[in-house]
Structures are given as C-alpha cells and as structure tokens.
N, C-alpha and C. Protein backbone atom coordinates (compact mmCIF):
# COMPACT_ATOMS: atom_id res chain seq x y z
N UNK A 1 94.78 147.46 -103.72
CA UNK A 1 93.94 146.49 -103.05
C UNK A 1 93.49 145.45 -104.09
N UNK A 2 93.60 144.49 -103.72
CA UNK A 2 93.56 143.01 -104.66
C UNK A 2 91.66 142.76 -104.58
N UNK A 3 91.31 142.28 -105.88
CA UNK A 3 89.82 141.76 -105.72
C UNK A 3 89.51 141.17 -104.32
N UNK A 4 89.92 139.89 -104.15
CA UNK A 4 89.63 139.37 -102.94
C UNK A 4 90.22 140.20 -101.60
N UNK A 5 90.50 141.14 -101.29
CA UNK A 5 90.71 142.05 -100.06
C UNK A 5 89.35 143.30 -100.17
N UNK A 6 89.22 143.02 -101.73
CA UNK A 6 87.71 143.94 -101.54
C UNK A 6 86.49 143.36 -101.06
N UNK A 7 86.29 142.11 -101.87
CA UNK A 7 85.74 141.07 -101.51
C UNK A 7 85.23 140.62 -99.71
N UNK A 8 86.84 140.55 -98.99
CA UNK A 8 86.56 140.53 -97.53
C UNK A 8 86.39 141.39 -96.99
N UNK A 9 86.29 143.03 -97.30
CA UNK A 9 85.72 144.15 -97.35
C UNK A 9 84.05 144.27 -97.14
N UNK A 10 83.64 143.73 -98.00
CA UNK A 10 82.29 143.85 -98.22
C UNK A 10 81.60 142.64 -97.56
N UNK A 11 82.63 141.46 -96.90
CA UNK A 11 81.84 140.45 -96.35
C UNK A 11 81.73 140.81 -94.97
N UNK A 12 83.23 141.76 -94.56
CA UNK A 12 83.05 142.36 -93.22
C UNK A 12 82.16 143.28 -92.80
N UNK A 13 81.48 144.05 -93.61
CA UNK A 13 80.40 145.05 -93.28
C UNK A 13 79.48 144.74 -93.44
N UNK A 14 79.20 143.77 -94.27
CA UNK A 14 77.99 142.49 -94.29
C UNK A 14 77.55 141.73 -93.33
N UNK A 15 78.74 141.12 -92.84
CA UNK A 15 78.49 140.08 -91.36
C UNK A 15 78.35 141.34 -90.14
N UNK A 16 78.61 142.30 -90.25
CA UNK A 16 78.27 143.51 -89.01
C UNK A 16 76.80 143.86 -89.50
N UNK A 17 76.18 143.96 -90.59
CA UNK A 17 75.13 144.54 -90.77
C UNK A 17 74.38 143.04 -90.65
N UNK A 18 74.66 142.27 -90.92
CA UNK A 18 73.67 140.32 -90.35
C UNK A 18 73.65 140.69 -88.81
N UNK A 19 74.56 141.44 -88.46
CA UNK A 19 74.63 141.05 -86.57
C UNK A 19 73.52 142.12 -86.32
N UNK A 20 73.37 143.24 -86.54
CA UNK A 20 72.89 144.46 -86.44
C UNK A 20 71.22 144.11 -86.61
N UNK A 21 70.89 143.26 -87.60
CA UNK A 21 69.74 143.18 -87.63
C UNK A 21 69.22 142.45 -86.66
N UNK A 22 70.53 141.27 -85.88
CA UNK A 22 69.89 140.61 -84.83
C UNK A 22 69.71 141.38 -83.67
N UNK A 23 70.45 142.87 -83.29
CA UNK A 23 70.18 143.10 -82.53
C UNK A 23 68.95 144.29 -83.01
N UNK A 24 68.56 144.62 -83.77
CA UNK A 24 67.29 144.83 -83.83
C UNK A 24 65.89 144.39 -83.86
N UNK A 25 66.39 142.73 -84.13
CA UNK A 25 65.53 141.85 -83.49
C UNK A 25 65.23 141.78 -81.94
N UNK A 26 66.15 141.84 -81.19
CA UNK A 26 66.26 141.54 -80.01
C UNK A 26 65.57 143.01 -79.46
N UNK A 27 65.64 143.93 -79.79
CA UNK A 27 64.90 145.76 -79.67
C UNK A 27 63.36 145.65 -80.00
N UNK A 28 63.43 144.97 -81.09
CA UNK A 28 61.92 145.20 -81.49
C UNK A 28 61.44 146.07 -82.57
N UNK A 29 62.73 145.97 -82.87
CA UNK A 29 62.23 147.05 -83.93
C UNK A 29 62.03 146.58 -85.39
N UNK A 30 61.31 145.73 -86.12
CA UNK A 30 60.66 144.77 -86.90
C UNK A 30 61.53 145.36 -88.31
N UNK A 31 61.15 146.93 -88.58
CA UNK A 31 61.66 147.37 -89.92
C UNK A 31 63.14 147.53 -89.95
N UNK A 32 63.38 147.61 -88.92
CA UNK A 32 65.30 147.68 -89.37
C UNK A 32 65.51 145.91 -89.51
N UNK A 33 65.02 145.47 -88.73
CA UNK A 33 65.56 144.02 -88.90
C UNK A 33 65.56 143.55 -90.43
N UNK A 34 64.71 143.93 -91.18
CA UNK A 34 64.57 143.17 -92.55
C UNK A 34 65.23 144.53 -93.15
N UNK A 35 65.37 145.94 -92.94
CA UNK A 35 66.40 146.76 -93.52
C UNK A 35 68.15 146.36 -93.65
N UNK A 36 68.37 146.17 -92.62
CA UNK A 36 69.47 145.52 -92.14
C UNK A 36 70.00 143.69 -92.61
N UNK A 37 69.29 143.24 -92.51
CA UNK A 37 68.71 141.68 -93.74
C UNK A 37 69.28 142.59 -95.12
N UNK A 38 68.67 143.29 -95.32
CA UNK A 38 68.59 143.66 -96.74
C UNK A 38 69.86 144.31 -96.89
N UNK A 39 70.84 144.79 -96.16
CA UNK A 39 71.58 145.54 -96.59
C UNK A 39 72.93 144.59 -95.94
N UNK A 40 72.70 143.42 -95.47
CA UNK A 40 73.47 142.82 -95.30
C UNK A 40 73.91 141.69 -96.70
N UNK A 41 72.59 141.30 -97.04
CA UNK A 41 72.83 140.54 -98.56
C UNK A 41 73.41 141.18 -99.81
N UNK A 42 73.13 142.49 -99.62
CA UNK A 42 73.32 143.53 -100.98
C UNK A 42 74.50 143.49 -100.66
N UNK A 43 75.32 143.55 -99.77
CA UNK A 43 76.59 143.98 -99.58
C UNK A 43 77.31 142.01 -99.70
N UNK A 44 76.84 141.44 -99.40
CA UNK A 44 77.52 140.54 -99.76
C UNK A 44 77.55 140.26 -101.61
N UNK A 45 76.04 140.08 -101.89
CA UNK A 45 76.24 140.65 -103.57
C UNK A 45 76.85 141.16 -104.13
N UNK A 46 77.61 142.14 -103.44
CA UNK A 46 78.52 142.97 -104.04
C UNK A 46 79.99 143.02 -104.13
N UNK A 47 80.32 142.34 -102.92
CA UNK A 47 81.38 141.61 -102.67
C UNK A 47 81.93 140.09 -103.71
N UNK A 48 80.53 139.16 -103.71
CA UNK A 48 81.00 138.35 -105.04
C UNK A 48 80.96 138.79 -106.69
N UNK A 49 80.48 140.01 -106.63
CA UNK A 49 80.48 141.01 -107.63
C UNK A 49 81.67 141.34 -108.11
N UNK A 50 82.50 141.83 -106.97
CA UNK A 50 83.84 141.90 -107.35
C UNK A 50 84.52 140.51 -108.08
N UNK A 51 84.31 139.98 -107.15
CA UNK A 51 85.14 138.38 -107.59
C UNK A 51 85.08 137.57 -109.11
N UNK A 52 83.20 137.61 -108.78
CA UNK A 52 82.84 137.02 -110.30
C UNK A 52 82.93 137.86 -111.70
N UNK A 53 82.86 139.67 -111.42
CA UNK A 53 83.10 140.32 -112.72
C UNK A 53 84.04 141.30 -112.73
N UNK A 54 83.84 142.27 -111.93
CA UNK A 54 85.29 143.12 -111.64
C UNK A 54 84.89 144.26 -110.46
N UNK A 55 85.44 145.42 -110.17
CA UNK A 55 85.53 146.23 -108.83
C UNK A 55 84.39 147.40 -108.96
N UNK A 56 83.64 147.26 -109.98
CA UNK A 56 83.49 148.61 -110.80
C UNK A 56 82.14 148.00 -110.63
N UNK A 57 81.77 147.92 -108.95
CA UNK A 57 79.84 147.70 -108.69
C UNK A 57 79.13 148.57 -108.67
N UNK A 58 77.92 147.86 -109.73
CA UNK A 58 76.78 148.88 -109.98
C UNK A 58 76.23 149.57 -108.83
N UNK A 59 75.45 151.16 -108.65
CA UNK A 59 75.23 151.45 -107.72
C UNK A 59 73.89 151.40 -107.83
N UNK A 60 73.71 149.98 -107.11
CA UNK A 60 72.00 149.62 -107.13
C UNK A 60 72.03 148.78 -105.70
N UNK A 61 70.67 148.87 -105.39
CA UNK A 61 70.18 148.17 -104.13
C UNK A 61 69.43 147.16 -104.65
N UNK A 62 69.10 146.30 -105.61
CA UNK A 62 68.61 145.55 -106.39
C UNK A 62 69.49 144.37 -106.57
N UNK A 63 69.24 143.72 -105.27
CA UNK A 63 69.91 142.34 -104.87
C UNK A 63 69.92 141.22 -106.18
N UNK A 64 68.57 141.28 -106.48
CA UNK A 64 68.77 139.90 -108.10
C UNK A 64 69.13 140.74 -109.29
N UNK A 65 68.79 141.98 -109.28
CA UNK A 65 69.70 142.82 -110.48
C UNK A 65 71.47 142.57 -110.41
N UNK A 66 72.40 142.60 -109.32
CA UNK A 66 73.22 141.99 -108.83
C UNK A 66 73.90 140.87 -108.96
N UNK A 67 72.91 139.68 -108.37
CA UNK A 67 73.04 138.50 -108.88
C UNK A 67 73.17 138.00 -109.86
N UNK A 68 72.02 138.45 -110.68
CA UNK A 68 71.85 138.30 -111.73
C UNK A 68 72.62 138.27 -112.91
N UNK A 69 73.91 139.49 -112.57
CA UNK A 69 74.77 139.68 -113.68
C UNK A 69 75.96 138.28 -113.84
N UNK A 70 75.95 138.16 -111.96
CA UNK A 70 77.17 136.65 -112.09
C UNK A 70 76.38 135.39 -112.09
N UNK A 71 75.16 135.53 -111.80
CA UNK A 71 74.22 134.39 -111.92
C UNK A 71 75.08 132.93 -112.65
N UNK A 72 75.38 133.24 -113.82
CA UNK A 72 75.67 132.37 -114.71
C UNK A 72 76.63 131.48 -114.66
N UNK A 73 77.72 132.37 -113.52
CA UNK A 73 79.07 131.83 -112.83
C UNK A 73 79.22 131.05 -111.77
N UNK A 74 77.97 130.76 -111.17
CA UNK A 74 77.79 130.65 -109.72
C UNK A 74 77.73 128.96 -110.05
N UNK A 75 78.80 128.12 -109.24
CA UNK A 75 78.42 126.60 -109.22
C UNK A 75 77.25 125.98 -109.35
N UNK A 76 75.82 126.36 -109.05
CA UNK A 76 74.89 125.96 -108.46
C UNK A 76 73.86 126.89 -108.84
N UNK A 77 72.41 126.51 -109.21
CA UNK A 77 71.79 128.06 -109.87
C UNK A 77 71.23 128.50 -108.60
N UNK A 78 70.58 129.71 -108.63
CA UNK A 78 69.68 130.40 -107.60
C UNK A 78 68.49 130.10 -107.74
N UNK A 79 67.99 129.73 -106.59
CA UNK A 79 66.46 129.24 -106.44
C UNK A 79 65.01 130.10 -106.84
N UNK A 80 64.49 129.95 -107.37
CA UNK A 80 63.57 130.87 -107.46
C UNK A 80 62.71 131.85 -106.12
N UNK A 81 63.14 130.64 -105.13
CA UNK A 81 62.78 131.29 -103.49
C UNK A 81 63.62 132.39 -103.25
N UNK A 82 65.01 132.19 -103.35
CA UNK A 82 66.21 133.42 -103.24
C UNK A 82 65.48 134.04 -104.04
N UNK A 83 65.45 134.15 -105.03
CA UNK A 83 64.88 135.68 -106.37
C UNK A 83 64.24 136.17 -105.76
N UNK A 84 63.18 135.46 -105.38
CA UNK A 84 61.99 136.14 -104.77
C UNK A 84 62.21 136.83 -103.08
N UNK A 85 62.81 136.29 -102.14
CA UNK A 85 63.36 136.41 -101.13
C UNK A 85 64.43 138.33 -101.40
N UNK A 86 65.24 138.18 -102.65
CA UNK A 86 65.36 139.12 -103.21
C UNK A 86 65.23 140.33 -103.41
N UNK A 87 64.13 139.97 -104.60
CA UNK A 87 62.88 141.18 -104.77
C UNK A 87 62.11 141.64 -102.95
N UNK A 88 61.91 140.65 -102.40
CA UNK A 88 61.50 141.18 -100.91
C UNK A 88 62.19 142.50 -100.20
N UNK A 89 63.47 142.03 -100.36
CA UNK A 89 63.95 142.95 -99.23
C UNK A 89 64.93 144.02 -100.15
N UNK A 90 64.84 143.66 -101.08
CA UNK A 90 65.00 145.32 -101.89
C UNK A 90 63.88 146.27 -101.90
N UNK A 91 62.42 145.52 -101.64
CA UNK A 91 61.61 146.62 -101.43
C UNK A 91 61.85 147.34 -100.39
N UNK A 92 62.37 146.54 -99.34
CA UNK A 92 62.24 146.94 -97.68
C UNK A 92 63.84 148.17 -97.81
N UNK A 93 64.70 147.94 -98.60
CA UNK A 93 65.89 149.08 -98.93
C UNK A 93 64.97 150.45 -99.60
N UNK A 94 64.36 150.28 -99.86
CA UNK A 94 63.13 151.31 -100.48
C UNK A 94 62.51 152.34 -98.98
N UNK A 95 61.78 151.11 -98.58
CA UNK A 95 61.05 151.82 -97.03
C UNK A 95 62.21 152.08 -96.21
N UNK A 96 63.16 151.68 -95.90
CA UNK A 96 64.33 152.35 -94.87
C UNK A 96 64.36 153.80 -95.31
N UNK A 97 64.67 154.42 -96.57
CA UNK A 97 65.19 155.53 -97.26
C UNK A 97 63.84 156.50 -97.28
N UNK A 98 62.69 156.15 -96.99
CA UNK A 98 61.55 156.86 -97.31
C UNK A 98 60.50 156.44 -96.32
N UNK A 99 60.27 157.78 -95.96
CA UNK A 99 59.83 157.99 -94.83
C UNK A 99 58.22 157.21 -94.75
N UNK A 100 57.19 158.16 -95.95
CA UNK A 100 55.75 157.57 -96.01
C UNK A 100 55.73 156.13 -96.34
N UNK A 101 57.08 155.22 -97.19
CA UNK A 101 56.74 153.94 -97.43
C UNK A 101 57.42 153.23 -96.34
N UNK A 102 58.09 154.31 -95.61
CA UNK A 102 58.40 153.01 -94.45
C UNK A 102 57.27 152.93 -93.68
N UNK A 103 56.33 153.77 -93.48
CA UNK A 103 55.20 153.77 -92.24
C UNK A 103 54.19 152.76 -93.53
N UNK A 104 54.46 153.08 -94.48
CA UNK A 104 53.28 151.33 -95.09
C UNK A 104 54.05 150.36 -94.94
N UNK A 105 55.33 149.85 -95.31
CA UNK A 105 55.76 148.92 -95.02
C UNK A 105 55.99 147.98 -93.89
N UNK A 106 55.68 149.43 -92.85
CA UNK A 106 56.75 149.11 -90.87
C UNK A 106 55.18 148.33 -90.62
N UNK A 107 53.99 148.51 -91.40
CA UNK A 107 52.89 147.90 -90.86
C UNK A 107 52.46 146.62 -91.09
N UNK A 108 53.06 146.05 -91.93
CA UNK A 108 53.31 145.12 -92.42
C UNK A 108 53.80 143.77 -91.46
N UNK A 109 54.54 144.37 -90.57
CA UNK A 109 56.00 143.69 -90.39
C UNK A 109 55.26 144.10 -88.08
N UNK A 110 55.68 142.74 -88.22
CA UNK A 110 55.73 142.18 -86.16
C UNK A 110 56.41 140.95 -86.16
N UNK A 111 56.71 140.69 -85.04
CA UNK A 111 57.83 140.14 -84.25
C UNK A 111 57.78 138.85 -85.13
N UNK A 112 56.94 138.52 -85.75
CA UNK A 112 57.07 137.11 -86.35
C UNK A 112 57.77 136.97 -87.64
N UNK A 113 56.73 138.54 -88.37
CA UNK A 113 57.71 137.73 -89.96
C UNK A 113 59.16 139.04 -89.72
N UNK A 114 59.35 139.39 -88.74
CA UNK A 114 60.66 139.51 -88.64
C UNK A 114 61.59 138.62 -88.24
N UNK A 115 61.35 137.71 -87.80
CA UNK A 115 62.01 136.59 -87.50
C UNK A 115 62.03 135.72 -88.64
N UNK A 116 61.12 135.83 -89.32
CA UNK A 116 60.82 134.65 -90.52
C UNK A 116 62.29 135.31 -91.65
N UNK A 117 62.42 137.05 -91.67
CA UNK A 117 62.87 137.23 -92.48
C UNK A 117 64.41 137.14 -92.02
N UNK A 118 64.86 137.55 -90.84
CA UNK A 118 66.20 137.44 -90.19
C UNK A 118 66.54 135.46 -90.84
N UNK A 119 65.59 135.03 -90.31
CA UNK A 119 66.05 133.67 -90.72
C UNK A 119 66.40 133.28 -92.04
N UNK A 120 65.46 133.93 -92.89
CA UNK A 120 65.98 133.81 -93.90
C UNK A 120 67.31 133.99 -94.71
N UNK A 121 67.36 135.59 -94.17
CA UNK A 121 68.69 136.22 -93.98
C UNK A 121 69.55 135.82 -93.91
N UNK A 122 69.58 134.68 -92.79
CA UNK A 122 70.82 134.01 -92.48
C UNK A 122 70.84 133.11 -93.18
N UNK A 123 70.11 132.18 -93.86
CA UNK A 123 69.95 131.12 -94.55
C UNK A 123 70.79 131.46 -95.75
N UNK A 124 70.09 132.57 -96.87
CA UNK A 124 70.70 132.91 -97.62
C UNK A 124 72.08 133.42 -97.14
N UNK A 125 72.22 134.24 -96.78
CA UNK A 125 73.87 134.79 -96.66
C UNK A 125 75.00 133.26 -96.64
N UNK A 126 74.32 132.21 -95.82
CA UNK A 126 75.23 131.41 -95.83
C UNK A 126 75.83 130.36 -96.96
N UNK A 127 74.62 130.44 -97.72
CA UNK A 127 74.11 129.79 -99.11
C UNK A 127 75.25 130.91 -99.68
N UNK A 128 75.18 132.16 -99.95
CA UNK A 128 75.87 133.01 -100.72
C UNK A 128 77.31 132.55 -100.76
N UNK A 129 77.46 132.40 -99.29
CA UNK A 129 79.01 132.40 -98.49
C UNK A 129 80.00 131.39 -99.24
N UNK A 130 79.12 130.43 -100.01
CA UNK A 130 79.26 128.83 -100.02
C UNK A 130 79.37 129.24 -102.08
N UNK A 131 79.25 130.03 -102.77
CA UNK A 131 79.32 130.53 -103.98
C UNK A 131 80.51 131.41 -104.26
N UNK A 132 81.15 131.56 -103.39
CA UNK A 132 82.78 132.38 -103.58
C UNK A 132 83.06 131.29 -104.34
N UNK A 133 84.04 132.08 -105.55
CA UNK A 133 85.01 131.27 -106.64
C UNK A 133 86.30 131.26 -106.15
C-alpha cells in the first residue's frame, strides 16, 4: 500500500466520523458530537502524517502534538485558533474514553456550543484538506 492510499484511508474514516458527528448533532447528543469532531480531525492528522513524514503514526490523540511534527511542511502556518481549537477537542478524546470526565465534560456542552464546535470541525477539516502535499 502506497503512502497516499494510506493517506485516502484515513481521510475516508475521517469524512465518516465528520458525518457521524452530524448525525449526533441532529440526536442530541452534544458529547459525541465534539467526540466525533475530535476523532474526525485526529484521523485526518494522521493521514497527512503519512504524507508529510512517513507510515509509522504516533499513537497519540493529541491533534497539535501531530501537527506539530509536519507543522513546518505545511504551505501556510497554523493559526493559533486551530492550536487552540486543537488542544479543545483532544480534551473531549479524553472524556469519550472516561467515564467520570465525560459526565464533567458532557456538562459543559448543549445544543449550542455543539454546533459552535461541529462548525468548527468542519471549518478546520476543510482548511486541513487544502494542506495535502
């Protein structure tokens, strides 16, 4: 399997996990939506991971840890909003996996800034999309 077939690998389970969160938007269910956000970017991260350094991705949920390594390669730098946008929803990969921080986190989170964050979601992913070499 060639880099770029891994690459569209990881963009295909990416764009299913972007859809997934919309339909957990549409459910109501606030914490998967930004779980699903989150595990839709990581997986695209990981996918230009391949491209920009080689096949052999770190096993981290730490979206700007990620970035970070091809950061330097990327046409265009990353915004300090993405970093931070980032650091966000790697926490929220935290509360999916754990039970007591998802019930602090799930409280956090209603129909609004789940939407704020899906949007974002999509914002970035497309921004990402647009950084393939």
């Amino acid at each position: 399997m060639t880099n770029q077939e891994k690459y569209e690998y990881w963009l295909e389970i990416a764009e299913y996990d972007l859809e997934t969160a919309g339909a957990m938007l549409n459910s109501g269910r606030w914490l998967y939506v930004v779980f699903m956000c989150q595990q839709a970017i990581e997986k695209l991260a990981k996918g230009l991971y391949v491209l920009y350094i080689d096949d052999n991705v770190p096993r981290t949920h730490n979206i700007r840890f990620l970035v970070g390594k091809f950061e330097n390669q990327l046409p265009e730098k990353v915004s300090d909003d993405y970093k931070e946008f980032f650091e966000d929803l790697t926490a929220f990969y935290i509360s999916g996996r754990y039970t007591d921080y998802k019930e602090k986190q799930g409280q956090k989170l209603n129909e609004d800034a789940a939407k704020r964050y899906h949007q974002k979601a999509k914002e970035v992913f497309a921004w990402l999309l647009t950084m393939k070499p």
